[in-house]
N, C-alpha and C. Protein backbone atom coordinates (compact mmCIF):
# COMPACT_ATOMS: atom_id res chain seq x y z
N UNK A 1 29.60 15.44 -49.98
CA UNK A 1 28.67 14.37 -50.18
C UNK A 1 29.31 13.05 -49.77
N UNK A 2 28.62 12.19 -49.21
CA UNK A 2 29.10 11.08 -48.63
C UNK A 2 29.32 9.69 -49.82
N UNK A 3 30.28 9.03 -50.20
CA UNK A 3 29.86 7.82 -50.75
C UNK A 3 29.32 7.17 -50.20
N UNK A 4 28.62 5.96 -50.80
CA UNK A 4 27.92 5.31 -50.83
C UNK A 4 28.67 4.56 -49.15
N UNK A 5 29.58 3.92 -49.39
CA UNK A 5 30.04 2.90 -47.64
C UNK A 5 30.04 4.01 -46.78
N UNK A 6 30.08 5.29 -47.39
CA UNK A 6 30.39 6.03 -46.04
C UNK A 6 28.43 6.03 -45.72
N UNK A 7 27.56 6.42 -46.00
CA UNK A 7 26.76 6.25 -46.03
C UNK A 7 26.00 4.95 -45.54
N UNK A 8 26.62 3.79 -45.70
CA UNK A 8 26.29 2.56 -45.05
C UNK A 8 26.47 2.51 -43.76
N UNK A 9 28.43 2.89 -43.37
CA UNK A 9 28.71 2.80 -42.18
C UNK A 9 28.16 3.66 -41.21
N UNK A 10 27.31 5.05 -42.05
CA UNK A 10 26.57 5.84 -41.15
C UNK A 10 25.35 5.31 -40.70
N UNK A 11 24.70 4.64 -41.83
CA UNK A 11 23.36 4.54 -41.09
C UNK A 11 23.43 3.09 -40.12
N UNK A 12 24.51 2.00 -40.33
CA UNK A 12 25.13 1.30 -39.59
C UNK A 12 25.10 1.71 -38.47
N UNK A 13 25.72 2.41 -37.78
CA UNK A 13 26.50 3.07 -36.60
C UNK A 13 25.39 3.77 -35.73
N UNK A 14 24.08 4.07 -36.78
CA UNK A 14 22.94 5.06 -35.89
C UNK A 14 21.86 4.01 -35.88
N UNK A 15 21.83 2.82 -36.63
CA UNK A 15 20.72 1.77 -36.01
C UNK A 15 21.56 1.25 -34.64
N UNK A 16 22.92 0.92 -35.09
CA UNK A 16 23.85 0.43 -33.76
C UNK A 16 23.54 1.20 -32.48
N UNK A 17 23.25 2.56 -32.41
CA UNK A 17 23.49 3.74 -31.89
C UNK A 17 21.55 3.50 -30.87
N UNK A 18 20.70 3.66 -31.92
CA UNK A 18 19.71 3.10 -31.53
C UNK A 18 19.03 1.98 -30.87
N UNK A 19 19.70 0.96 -31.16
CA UNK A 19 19.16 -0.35 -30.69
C UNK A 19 19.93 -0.31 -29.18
N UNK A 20 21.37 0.11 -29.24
CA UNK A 20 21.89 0.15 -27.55
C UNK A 20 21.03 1.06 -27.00
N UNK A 21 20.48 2.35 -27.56
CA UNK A 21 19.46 2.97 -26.48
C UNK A 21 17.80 2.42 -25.91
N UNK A 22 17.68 1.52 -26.50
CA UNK A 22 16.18 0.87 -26.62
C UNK A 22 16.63 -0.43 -26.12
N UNK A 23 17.95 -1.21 -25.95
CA UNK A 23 18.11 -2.11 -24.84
C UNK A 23 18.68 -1.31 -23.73
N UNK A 24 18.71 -0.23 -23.48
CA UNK A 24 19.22 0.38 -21.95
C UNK A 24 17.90 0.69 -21.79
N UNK A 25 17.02 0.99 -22.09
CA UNK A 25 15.58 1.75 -22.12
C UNK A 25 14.83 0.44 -21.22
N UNK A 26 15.01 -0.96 -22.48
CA UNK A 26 14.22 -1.94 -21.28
C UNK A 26 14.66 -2.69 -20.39
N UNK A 27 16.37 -2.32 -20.11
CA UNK A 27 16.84 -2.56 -19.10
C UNK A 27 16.43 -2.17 -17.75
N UNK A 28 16.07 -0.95 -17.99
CA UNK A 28 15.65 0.36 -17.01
C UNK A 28 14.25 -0.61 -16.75
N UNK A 29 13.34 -0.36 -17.55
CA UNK A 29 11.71 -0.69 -17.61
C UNK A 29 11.63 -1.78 -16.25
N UNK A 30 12.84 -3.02 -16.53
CA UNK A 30 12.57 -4.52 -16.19
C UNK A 30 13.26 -4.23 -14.23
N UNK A 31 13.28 -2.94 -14.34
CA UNK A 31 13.78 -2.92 -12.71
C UNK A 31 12.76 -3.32 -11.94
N UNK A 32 11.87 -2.79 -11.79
CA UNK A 32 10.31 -3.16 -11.43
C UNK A 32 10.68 -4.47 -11.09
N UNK A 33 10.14 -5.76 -12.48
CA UNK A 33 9.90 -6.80 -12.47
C UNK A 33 11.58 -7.41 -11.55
N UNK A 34 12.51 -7.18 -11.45
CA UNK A 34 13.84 -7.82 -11.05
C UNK A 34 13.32 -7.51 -9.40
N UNK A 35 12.84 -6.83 -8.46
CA UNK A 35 12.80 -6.10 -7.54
C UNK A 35 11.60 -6.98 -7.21
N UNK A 36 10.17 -6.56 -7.59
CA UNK A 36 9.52 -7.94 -7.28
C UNK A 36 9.32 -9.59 -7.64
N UNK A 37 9.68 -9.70 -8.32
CA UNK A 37 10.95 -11.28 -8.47
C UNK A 37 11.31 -11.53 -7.38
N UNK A 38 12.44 -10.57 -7.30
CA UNK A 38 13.29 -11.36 -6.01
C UNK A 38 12.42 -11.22 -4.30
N UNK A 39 11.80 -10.84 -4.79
CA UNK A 39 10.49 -10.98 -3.37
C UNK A 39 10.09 -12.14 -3.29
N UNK A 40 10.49 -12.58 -4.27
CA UNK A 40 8.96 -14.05 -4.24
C UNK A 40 7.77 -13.77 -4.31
N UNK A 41 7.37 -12.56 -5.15
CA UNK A 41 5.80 -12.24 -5.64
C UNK A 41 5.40 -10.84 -5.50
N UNK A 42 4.14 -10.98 -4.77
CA UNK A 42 3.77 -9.65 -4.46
C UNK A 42 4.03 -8.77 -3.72
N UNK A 43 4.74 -8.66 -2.65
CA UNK A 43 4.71 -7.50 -2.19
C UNK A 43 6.17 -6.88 -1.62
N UNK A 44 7.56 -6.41 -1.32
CA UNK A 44 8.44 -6.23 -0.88
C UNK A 44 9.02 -4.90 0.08
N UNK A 45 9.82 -4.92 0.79
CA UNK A 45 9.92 -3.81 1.70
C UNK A 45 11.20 -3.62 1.71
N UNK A 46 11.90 -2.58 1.67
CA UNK A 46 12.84 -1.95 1.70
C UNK A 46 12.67 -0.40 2.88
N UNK A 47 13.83 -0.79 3.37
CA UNK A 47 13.71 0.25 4.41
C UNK A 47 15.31 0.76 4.97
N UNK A 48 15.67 1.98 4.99
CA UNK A 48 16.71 2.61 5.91
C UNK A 48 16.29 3.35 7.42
N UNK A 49 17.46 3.32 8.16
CA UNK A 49 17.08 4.71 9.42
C UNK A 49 18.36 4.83 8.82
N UNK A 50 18.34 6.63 9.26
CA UNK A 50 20.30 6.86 8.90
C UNK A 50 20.77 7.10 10.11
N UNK A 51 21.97 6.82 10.32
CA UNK A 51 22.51 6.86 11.60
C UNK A 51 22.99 8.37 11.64
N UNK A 52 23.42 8.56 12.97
CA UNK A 52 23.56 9.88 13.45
C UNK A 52 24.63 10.37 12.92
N UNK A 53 25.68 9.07 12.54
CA UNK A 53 27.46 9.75 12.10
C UNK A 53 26.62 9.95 10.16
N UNK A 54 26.28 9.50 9.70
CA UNK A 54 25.20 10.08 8.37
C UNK A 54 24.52 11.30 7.96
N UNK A 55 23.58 11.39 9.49
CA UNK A 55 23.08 13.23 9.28
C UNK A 55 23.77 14.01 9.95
N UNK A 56 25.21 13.82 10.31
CA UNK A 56 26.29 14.50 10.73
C UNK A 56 26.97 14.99 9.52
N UNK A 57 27.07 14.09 8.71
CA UNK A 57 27.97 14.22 6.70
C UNK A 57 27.13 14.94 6.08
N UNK A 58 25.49 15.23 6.35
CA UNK A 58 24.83 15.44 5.67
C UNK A 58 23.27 16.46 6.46
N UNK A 59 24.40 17.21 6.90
CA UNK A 59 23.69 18.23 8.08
C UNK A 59 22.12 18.62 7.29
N UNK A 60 21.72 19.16 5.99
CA UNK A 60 20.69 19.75 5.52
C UNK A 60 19.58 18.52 5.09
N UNK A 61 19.82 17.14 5.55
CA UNK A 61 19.07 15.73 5.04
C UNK A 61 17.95 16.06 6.39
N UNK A 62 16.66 16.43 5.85
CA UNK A 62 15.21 16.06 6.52
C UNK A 62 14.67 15.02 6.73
N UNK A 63 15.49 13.82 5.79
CA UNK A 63 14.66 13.10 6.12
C UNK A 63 15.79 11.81 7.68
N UNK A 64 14.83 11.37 8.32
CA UNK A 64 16.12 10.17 9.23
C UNK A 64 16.00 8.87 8.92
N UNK A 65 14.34 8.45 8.24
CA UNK A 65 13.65 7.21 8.20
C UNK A 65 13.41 6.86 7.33
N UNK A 66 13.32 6.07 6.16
CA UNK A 66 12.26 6.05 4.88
C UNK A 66 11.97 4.46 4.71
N UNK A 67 10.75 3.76 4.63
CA UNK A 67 10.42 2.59 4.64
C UNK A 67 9.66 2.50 3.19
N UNK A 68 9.15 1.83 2.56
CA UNK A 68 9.23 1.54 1.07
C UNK A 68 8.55 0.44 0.91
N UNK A 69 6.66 0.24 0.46
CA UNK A 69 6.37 -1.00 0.40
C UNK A 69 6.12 -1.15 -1.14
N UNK A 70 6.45 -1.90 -1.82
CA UNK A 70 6.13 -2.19 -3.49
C UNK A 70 5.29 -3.28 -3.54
N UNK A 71 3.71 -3.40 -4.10
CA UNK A 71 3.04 -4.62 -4.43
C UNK A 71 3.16 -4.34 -5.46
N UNK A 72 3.33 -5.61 -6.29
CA UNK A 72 2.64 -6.01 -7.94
C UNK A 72 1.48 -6.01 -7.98
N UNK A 73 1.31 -5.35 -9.22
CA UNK A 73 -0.06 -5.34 -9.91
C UNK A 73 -0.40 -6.97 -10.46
N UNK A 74 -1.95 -6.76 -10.68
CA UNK A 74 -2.32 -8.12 -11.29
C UNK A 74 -1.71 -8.99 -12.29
N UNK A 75 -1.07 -7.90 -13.37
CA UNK A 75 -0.50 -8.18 -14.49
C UNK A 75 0.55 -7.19 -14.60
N UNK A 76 1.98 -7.94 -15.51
CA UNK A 76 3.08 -6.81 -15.79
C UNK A 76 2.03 -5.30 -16.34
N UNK A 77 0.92 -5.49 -17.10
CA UNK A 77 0.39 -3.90 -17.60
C UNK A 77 -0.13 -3.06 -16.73
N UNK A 78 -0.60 -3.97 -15.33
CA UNK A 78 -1.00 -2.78 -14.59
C UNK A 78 0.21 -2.40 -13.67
N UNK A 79 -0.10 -0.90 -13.06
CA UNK A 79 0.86 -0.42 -12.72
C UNK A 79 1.13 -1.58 -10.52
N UNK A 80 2.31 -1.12 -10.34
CA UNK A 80 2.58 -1.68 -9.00
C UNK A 80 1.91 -0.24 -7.93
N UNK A 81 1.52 -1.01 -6.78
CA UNK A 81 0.87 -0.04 -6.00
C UNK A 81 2.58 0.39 -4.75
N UNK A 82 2.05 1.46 -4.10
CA UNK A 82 3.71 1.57 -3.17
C UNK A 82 2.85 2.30 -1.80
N UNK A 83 3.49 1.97 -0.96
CA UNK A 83 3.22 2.88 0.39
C UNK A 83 4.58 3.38 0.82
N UNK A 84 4.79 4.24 1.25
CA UNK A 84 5.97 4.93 1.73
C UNK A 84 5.95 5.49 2.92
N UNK A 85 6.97 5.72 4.03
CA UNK A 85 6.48 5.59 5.27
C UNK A 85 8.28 6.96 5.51
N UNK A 86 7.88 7.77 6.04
CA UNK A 86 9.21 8.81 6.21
C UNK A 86 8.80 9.49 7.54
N UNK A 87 9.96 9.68 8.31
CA UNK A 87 10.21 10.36 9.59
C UNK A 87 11.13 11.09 9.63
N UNK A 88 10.99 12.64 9.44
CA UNK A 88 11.94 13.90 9.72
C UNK A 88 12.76 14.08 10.73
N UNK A 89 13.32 14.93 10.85
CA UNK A 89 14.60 15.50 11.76
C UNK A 89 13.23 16.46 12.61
N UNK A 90 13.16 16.36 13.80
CA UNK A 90 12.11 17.10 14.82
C UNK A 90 10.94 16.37 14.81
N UNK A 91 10.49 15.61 14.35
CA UNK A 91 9.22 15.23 14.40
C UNK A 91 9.14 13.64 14.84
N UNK A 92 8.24 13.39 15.89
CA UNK A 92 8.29 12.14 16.14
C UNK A 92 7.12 10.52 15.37
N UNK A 93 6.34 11.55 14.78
CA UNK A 93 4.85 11.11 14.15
C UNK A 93 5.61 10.65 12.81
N UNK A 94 4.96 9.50 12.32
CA UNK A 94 5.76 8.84 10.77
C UNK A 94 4.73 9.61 9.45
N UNK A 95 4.95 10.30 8.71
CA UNK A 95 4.18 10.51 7.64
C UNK A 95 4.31 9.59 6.25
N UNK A 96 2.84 9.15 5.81
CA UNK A 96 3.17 8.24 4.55
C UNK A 96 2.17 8.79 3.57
N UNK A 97 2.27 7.57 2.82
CA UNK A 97 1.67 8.58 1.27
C UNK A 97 1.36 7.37 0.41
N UNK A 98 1.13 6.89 -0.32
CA UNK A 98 0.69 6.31 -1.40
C UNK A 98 0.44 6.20 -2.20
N UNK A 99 0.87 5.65 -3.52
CA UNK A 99 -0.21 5.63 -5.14
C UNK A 99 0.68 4.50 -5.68
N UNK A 100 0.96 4.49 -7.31
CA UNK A 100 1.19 3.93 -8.09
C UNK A 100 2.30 3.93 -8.96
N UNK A 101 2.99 2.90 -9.03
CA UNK A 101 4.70 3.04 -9.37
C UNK A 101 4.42 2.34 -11.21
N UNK A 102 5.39 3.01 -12.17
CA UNK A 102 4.55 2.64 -13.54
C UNK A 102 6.06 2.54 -14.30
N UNK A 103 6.34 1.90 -15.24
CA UNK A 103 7.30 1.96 -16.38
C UNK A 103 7.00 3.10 -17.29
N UNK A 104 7.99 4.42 -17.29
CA UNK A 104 8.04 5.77 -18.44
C UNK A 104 9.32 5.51 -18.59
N UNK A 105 10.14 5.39 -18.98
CA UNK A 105 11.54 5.63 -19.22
C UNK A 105 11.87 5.18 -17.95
N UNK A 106 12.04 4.26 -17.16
CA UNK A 106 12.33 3.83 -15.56
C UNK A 106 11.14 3.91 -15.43
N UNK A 107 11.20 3.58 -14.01
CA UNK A 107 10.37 3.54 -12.67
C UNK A 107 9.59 4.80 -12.13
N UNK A 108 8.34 5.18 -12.46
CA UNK A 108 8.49 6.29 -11.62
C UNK A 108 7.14 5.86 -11.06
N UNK A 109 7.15 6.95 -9.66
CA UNK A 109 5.75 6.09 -8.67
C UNK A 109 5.28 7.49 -8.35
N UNK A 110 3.86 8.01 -8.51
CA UNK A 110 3.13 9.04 -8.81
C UNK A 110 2.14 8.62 -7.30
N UNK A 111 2.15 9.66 -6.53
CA UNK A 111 1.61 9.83 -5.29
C UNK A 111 0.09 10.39 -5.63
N UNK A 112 -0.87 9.85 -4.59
CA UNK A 112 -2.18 10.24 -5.11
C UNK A 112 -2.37 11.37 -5.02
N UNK A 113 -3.61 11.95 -5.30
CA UNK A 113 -4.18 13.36 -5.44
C UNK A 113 -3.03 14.07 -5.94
N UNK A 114 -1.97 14.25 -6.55
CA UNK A 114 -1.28 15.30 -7.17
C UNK A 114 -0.25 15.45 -6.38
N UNK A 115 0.34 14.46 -5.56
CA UNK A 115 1.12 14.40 -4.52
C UNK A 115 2.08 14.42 -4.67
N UNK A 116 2.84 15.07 -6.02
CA UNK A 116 4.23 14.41 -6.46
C UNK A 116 4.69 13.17 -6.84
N UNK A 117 5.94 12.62 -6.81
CA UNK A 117 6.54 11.43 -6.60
C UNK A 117 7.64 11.66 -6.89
N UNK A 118 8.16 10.30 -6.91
CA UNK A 118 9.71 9.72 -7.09
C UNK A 118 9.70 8.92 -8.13
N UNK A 119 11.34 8.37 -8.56
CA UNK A 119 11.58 8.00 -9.49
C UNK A 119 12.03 6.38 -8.26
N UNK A 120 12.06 5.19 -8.80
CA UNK A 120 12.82 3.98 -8.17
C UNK A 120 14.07 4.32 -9.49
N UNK A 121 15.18 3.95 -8.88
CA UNK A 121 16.36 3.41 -9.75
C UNK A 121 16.93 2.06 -9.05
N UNK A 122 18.02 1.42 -9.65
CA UNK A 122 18.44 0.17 -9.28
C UNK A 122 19.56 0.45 -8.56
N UNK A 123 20.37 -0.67 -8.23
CA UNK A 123 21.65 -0.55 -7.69
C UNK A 123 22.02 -1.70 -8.24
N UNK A 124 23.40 -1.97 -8.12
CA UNK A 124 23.99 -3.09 -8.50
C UNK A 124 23.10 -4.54 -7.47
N UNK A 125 22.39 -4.44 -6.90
CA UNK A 125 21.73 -5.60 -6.59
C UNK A 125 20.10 -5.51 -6.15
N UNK A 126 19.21 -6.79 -6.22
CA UNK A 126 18.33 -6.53 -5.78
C UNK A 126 17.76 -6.36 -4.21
N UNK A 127 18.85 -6.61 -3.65
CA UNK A 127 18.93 -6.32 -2.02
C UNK A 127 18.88 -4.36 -1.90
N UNK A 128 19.26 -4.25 -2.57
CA UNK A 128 18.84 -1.85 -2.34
C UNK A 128 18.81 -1.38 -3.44
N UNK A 129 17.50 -0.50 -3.49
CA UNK A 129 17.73 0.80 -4.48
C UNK A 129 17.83 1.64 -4.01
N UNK A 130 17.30 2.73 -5.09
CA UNK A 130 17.44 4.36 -4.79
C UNK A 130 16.18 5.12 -5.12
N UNK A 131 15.54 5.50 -4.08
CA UNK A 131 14.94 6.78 -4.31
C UNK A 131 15.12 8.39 -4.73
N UNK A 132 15.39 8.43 -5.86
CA UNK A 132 15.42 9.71 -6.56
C UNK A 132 13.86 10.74 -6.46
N UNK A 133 14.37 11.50 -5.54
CA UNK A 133 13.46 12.68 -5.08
C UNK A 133 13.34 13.78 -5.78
N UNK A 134 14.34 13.96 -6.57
CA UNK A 134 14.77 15.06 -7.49
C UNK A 134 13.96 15.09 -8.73
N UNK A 135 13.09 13.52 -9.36
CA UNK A 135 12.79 13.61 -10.33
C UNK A 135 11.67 12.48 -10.44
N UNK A 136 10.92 12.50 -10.77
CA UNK A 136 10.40 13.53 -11.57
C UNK A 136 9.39 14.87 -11.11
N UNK A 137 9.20 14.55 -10.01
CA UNK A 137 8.12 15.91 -9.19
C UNK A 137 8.97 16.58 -8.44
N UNK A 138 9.99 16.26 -7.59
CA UNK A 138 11.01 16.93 -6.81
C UNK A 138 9.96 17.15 -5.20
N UNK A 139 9.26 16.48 -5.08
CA UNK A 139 8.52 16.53 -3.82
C UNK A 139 7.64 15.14 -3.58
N UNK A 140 7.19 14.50 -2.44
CA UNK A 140 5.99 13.75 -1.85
C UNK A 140 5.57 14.75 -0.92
N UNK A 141 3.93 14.91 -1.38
CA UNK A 141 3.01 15.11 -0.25
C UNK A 141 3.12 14.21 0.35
N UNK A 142 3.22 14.14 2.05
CA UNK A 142 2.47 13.44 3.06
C UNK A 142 1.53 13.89 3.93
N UNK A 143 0.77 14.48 3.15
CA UNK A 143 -0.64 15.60 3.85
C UNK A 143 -1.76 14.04 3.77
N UNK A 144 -1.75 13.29 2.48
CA UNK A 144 -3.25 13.13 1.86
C UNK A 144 -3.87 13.79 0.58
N UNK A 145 -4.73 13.48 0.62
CA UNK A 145 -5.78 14.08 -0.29
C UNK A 145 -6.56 15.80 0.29
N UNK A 146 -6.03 15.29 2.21
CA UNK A 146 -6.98 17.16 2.50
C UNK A 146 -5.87 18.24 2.07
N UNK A 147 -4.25 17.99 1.79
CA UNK A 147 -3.60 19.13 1.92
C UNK A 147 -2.82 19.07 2.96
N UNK A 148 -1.87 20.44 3.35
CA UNK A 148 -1.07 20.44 4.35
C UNK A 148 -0.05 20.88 3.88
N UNK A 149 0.93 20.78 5.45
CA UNK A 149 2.38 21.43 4.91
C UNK A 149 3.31 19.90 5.24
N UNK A 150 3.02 18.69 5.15
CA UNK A 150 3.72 17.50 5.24
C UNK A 150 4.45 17.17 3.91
N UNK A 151 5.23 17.96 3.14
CA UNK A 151 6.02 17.63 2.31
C UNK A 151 7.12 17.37 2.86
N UNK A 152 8.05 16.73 1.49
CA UNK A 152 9.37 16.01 2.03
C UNK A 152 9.87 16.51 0.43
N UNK A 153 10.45 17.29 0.38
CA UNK A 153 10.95 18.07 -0.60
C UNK A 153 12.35 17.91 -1.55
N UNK A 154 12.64 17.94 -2.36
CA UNK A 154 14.25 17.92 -2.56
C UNK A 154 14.92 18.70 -2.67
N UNK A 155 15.81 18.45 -1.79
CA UNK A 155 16.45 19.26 -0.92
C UNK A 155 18.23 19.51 -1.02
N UNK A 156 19.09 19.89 -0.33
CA UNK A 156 20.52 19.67 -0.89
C UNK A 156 20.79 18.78 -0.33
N UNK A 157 20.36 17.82 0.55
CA UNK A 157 20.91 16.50 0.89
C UNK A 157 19.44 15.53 0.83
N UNK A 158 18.59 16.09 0.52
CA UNK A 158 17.66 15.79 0.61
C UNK A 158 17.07 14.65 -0.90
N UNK A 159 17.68 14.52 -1.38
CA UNK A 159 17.37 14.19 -3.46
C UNK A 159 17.39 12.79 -3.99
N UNK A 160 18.44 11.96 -3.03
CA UNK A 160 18.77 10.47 -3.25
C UNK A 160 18.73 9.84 -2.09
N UNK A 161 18.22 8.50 -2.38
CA UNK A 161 17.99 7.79 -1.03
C UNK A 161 18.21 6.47 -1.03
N UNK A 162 19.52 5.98 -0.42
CA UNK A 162 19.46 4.27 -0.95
C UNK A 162 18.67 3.33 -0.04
N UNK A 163 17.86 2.91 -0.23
CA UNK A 163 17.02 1.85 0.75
C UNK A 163 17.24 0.29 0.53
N UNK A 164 17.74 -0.44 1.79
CA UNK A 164 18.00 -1.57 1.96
C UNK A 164 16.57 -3.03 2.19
N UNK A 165 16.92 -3.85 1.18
CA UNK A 165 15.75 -4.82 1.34
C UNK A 165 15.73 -5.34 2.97
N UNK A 166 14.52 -5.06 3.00
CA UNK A 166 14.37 -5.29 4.68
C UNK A 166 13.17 -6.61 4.83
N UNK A 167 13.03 -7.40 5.91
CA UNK A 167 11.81 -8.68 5.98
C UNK A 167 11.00 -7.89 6.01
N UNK A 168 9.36 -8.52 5.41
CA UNK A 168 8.28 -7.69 5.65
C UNK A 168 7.48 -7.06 6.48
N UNK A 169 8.02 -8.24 8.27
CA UNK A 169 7.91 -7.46 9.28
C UNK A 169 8.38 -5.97 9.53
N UNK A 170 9.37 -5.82 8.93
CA UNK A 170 10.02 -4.03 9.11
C UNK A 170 8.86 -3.26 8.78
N UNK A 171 7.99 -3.49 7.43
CA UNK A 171 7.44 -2.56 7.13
C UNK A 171 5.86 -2.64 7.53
N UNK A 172 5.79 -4.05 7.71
CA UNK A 172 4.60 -3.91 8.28
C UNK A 172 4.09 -2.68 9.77
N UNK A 173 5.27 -3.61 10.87
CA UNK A 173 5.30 -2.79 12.16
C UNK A 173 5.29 -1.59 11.61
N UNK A 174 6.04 -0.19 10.83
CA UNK A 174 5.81 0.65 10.26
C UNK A 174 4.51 1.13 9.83
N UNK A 175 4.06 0.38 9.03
CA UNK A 175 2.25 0.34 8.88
C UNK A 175 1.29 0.47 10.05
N UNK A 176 1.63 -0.29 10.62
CA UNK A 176 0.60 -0.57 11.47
C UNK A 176 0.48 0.63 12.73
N UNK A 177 1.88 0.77 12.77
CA UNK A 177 1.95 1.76 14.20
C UNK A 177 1.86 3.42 13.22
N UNK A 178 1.83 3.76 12.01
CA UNK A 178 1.30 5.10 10.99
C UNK A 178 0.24 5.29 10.92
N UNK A 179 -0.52 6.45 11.75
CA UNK A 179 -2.30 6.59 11.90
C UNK A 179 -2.40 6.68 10.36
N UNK A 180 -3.71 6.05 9.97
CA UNK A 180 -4.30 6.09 8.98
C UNK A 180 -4.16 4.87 7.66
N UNK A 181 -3.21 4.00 8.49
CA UNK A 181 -2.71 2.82 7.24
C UNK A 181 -3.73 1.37 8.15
């Protein structure tokens, strides 16, 4: 049986224990808002190509391209909208996808019609994050809403993705030249 201080210093130590997990929790949440911040508002682009000495380290990586658009919602409660723009190893056509990026425990951005998604994580700055493919769906459709075999899957090199803040021209030209955007 515990005395009484031991008993203090316990339940001490598990509010202590608690409150650091519920400030890492809205540390996580406020990535979102730090990411479009440093945009200067609504809308931001982040984009990689990987170079050839890259999918040389990382022979089984499908993907070569990934471009990344994040708008803010009206208000912090509604969710941020995202377009995503990816180009495979064999294929010359850009496939993208779209829906809605939301605060659950992090970042996660839910592709329409049942399309999977990704998780956003941070990096030590707001100039690149990471696309985590692995979680929470472990896939993006880039079919649409009709279907298809245009997934981008996670894969063994395929799972993490660091994307560099790019001007909005990057992602626009991206847009514009992707049938259907």
């Amino acid at each position: 049986m515990m005395s009484m201080g031991e008993t203090g210093r316990a339940l001490r130590a598990g509010l202590f224990g608690l409150g650091a997990c519920l400030a890492a929790w809205n540390a996580r949440a406020d990535v979102l808002d730090d990411i479009l911040r440093a945009a200067g508002g609504g809308e931001v682009c982040y984009s990689r190509t990987y170079s050839t000495d890259h999918l040389a380290r990382h022979p089984d990586q499908r993907v070569t391209r990934m471009s990344l658009i994040l708008t803010r919602g009206a208000s912090r409660s509604e969710p941020a909208s995202f377009r995503i723009f990816v180009t495979v190893r064999g294929e010359r056509e850009v496939w993208s996808a779209s829906g809605e990026c939301r605060r659950r425990g992090g970042i996660v951005c839910d592709v329409e019609c049942d399309g999977g998604g990704f998780a956003i994580g941070a990096t030590s700055t707001t100039e690149a994050l990471q696309i985590a493919l692995d979680r929470p769906h472990g896939r993006i459709s880039m079919s649409g809403c009709d279907g298809g075999e245009r997934d981008v899957a996670a894969g063994r090199d395929d799972r993490r993705f660091r994307l560099d803040r790019a001007p909005g021209q990057v992602c626009a030209a991206i847009a514009a030249a992707t049938p259907g955007n």
